[in-house]
N, C-alpha and C. Protein backbone atom coordinates (compact mmCIF):
# COMPACT_ATOMS: atom_id res chain seq x y z
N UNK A 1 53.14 63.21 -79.95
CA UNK A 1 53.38 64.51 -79.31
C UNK A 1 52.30 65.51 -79.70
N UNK A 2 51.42 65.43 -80.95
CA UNK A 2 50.97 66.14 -81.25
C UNK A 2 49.53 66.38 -80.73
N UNK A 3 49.27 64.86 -80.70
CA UNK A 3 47.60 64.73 -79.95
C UNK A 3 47.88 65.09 -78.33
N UNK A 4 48.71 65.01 -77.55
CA UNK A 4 48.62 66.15 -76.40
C UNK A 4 48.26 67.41 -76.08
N UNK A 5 48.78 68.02 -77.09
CA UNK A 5 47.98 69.81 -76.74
C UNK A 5 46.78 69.58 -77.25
N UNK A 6 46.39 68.64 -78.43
CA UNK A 6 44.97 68.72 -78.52
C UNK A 6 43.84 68.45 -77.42
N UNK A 7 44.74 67.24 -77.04
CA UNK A 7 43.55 66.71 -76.09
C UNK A 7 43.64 68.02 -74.12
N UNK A 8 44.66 68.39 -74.19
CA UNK A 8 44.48 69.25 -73.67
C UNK A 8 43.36 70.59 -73.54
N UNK A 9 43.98 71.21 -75.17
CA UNK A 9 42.85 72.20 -75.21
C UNK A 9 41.49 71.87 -75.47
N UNK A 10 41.58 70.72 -75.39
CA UNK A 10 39.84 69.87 -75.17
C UNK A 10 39.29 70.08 -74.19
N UNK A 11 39.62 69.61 -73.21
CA UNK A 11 39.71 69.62 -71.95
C UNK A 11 39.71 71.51 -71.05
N UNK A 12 40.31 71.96 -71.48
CA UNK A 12 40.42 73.15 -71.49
C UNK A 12 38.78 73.90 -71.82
N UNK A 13 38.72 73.61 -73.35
CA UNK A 13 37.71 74.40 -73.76
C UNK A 13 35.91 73.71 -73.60
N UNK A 14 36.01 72.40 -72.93
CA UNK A 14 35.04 71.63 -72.31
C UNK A 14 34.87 72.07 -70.75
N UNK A 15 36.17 72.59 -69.81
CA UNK A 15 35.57 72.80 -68.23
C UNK A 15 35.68 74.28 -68.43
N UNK A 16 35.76 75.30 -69.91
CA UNK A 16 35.36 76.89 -69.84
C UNK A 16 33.75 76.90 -70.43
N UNK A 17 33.34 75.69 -71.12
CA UNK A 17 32.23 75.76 -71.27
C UNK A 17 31.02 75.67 -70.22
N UNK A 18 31.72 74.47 -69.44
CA UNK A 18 31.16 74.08 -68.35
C UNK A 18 30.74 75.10 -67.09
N UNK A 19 31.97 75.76 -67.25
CA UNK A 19 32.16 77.14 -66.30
C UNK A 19 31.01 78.14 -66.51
N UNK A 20 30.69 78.25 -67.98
CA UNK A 20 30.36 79.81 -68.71
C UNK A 20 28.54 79.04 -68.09
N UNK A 21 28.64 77.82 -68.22
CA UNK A 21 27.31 77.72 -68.36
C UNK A 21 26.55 77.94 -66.72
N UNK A 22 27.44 76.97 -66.47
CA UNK A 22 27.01 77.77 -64.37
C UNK A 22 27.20 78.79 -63.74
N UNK A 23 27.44 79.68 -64.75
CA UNK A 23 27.38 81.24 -64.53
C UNK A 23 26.53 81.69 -65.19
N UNK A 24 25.92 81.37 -66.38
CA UNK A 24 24.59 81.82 -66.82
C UNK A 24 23.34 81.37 -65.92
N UNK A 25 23.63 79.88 -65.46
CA UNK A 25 22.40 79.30 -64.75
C UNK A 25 22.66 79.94 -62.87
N UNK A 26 23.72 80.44 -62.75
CA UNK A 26 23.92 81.15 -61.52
C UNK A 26 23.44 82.65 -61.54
N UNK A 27 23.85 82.88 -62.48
CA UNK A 27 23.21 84.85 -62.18
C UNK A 27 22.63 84.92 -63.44
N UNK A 28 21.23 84.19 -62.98
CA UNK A 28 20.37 84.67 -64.69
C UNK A 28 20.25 86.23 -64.36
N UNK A 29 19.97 86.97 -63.49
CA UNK A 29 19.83 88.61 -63.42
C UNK A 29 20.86 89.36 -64.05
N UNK A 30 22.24 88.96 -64.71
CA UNK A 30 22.75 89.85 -65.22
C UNK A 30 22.53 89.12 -66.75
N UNK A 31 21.56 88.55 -67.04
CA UNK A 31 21.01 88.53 -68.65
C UNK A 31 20.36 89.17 -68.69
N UNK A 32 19.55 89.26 -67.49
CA UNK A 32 17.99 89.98 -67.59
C UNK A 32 18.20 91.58 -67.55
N UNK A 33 18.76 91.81 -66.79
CA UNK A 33 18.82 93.16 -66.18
C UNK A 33 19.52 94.31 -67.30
N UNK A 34 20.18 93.39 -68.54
CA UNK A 34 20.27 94.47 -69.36
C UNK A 34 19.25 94.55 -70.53
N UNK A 35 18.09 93.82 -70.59
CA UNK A 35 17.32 93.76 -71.14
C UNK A 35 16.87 94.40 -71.00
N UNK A 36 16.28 95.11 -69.54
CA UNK A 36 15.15 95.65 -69.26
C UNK A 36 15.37 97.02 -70.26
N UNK A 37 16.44 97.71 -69.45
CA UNK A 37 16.47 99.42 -70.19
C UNK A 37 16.42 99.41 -71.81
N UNK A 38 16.83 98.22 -72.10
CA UNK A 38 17.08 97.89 -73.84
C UNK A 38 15.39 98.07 -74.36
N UNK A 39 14.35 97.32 -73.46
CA UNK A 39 12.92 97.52 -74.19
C UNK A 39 12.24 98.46 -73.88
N UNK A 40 12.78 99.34 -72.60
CA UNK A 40 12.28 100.35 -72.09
C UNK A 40 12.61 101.76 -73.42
N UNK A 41 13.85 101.53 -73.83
CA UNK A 41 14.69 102.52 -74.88
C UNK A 41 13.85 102.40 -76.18
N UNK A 42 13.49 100.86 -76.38
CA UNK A 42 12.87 100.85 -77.87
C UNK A 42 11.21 100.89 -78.39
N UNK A 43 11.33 101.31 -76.71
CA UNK A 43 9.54 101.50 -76.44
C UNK A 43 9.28 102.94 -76.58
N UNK A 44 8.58 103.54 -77.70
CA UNK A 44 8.22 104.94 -77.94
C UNK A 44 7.53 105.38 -76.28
């Protein structure tokens, strides 16, 4: 009974990884885009 929720939240936390990552490789512009003002700010 016990190795069920494990292998669940396996599964779980393997297709949110999966998720997070084809959303980084889908909208690289919202990595980028807060960069910009960040070097613009630390640029005298």
């Amino acid at each position: 009974m016990g190795k069920a929720p494990d292998g669940a939240f396996f599964i779980v936390t393997a297709i949110t990884s999966l998720t997070s990552l084809t959303m980084i490789d889908a909208f690289p512009p919202l990595i980028v885009i807060p960069r910009l003002p960040y070097r613009r700010v630390s640029t005298p």
